[in-house]
C-alpha atoms as a PDB file:
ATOM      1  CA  UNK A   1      87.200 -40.048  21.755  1.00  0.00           C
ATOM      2  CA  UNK A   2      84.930 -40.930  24.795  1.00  0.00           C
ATOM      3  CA  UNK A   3      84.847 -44.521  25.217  1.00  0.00           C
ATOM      4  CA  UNK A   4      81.202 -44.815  26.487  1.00  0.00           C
ATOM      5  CA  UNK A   5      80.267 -43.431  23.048  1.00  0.00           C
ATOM      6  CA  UNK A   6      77.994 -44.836  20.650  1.00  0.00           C
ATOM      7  CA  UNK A   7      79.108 -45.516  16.638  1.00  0.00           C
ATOM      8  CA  UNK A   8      75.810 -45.889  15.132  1.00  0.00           C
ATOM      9  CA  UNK A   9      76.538 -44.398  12.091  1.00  0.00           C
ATOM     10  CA  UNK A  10      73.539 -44.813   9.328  1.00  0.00           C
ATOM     11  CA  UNK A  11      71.577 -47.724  11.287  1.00  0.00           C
ATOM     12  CA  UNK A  12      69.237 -48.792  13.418  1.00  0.00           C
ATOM     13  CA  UNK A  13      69.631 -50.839  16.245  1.00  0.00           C
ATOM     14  CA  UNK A  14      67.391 -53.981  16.191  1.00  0.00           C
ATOM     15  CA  UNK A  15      67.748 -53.763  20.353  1.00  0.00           C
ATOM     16  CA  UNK A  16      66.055 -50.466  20.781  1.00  0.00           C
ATOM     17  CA  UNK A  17      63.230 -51.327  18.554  1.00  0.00           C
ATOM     18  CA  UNK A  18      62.676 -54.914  20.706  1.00  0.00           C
ATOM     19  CA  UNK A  19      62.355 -52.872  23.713  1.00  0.00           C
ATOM     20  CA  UNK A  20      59.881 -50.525  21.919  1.00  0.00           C
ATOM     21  CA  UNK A  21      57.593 -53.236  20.860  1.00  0.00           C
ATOM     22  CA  UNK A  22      54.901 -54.492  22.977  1.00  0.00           C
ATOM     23  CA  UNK A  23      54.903 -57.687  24.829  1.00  0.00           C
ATOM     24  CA  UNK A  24      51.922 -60.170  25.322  1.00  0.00           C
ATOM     25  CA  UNK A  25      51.382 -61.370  29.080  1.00  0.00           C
ATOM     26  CA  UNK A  26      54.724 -64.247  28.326  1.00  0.00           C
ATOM     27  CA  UNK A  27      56.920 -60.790  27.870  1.00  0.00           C
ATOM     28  CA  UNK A  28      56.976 -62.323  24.193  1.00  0.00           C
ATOM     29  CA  UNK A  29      57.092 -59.586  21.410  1.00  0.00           C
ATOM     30  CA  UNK A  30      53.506 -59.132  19.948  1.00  0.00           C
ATOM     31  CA  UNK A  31      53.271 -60.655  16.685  1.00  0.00           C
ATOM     32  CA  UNK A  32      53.869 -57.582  13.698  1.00  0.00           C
ATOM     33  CA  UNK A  33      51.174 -57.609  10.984  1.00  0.00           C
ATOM     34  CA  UNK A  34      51.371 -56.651   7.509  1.00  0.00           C
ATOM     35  CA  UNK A  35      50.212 -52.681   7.428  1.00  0.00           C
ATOM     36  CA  UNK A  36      50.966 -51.488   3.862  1.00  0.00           C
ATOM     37  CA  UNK A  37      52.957 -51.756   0.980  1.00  0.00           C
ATOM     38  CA  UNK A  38      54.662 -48.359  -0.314  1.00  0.00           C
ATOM     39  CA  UNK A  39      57.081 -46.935  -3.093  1.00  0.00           C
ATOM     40  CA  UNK A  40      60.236 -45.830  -2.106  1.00  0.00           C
ATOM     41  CA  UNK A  41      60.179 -43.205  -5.111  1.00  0.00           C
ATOM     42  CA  UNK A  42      57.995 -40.804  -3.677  1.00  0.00           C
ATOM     43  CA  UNK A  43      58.669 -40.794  -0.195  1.00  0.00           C
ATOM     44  CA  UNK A  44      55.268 -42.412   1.342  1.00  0.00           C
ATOM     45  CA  UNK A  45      57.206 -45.315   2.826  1.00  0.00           C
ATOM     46  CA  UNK A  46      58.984 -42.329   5.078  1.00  0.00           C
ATOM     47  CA  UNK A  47      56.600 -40.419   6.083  1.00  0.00           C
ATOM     48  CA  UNK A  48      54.245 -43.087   7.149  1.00  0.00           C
ATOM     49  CA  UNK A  49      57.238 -44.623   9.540  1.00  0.00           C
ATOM     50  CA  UNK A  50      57.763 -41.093  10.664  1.00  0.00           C
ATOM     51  CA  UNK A  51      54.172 -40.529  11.341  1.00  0.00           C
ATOM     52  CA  UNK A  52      53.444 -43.733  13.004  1.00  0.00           C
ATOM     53  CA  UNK A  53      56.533 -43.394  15.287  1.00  0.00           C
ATOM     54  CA  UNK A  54      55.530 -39.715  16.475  1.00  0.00           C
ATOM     55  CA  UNK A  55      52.181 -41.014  18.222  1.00  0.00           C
ATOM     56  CA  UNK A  56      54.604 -44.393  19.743  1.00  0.00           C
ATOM     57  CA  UNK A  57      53.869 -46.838  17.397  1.00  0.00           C
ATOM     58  CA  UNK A  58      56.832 -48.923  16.422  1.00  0.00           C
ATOM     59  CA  UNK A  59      56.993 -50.263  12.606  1.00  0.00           C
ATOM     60  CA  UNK A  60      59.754 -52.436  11.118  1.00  0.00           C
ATOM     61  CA  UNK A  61      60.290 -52.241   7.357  1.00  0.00           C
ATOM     62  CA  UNK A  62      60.684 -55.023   4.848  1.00  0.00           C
ATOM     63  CA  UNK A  63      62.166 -54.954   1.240  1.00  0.00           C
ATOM     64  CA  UNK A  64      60.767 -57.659  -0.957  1.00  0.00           C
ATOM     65  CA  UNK A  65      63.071 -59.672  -3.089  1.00  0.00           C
ATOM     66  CA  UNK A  66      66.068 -58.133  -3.676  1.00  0.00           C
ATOM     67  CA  UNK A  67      64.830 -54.615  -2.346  1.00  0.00           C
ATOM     68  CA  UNK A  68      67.636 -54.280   0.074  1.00  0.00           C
ATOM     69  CA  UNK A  69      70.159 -54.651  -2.747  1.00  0.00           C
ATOM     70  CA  UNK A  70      68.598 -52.011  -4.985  1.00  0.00           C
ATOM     71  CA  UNK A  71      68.824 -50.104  -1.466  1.00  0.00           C
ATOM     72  CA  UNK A  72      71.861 -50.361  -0.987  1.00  0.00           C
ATOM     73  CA  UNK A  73      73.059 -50.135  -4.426  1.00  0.00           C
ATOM     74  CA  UNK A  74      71.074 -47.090  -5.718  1.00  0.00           C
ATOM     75  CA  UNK A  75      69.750 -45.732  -2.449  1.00  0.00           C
ATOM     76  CA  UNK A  76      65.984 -46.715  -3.715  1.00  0.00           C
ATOM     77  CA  UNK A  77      64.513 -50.615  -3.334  1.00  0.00           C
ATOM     78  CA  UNK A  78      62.808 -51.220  -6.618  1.00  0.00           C
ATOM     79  CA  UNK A  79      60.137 -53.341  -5.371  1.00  0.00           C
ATOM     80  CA  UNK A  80      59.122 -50.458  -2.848  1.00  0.00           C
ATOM     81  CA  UNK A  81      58.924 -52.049   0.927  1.00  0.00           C
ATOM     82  CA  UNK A  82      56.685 -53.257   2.859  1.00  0.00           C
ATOM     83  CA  UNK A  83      55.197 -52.125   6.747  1.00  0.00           C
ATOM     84  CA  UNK A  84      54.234 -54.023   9.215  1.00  0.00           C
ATOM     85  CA  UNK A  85      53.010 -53.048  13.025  1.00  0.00           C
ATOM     86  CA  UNK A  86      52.708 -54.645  16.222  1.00  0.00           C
ATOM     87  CA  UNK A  87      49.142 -56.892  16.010  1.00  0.00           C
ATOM     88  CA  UNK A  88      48.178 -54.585  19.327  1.00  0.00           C
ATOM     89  CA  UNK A  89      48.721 -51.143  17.915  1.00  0.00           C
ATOM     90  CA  UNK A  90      46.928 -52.104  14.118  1.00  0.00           C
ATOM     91  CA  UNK A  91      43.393 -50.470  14.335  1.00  0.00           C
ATOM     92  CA  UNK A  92      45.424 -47.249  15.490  1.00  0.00           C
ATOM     93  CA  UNK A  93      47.739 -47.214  12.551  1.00  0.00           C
ATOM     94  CA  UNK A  94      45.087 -47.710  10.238  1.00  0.00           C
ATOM     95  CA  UNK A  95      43.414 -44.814  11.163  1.00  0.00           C
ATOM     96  CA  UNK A  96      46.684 -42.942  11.659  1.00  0.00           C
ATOM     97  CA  UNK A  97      47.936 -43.522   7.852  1.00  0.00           C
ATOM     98  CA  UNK A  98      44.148 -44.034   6.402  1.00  0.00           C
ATOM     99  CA  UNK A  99      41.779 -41.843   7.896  1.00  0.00           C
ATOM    100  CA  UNK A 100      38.707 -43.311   9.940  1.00  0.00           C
ATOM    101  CA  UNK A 101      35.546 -44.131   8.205  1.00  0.00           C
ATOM    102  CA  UNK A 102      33.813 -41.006   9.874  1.00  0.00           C
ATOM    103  CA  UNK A 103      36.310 -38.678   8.690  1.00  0.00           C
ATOM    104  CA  UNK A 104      35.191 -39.868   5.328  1.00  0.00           C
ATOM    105  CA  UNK A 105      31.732 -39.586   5.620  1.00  0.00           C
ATOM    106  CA  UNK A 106      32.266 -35.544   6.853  1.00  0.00           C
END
């Protein structure tokens, strides 16, 4: 086996999303804000993450309460999980996942 290989099997590492995420002028990680709440049953919580990281805009995921259990466990987090974005890149994942107002209007 090549020793300069990776083992990253099933995960995510925390260090490539840090260098992903915006910095404020200190080179301090912008603060992530609260974007939406999903249901893991139906696949939303997926394609919103995949969506939001094909136009570069990182998201970290949160499972309430004991949601990361249940994940593990069953492969589904009961209480569904939670988005949040960088404070910077909000407005553009708001219209990304929502639509903009004049879209609506059409």
């Amino acid at each position: 086996m090549d020793e300069n290989a990776k083992l990253e099997w099933g995960r995510r590492l925390t260090g490539e999303l840090f260098e992903r995420w915006p910095k404020d002028e200190k080179g301090e990680p912008v603060e992530p804000v609260f974007l939406t709440h999903c249901k893991c049953l139906d696949m939303t919580d997926e394609m919103i993450v995949n969506l939001l990281e094909a136009y570069g805009i990182p998201c970290v995921r949160q499972y309430p309460n004991d949601g990361d259990f249940g994940r593990l466990i069953l492969g589904v987090s009961g209480p569904g999980v939670e988005i949040y974005v960088p404070k910077t890149m909000y407005e553009d994942a708001v219209n990304l996942t929502e639509g903009s107002a004049e879209y609506e209007e059409l």
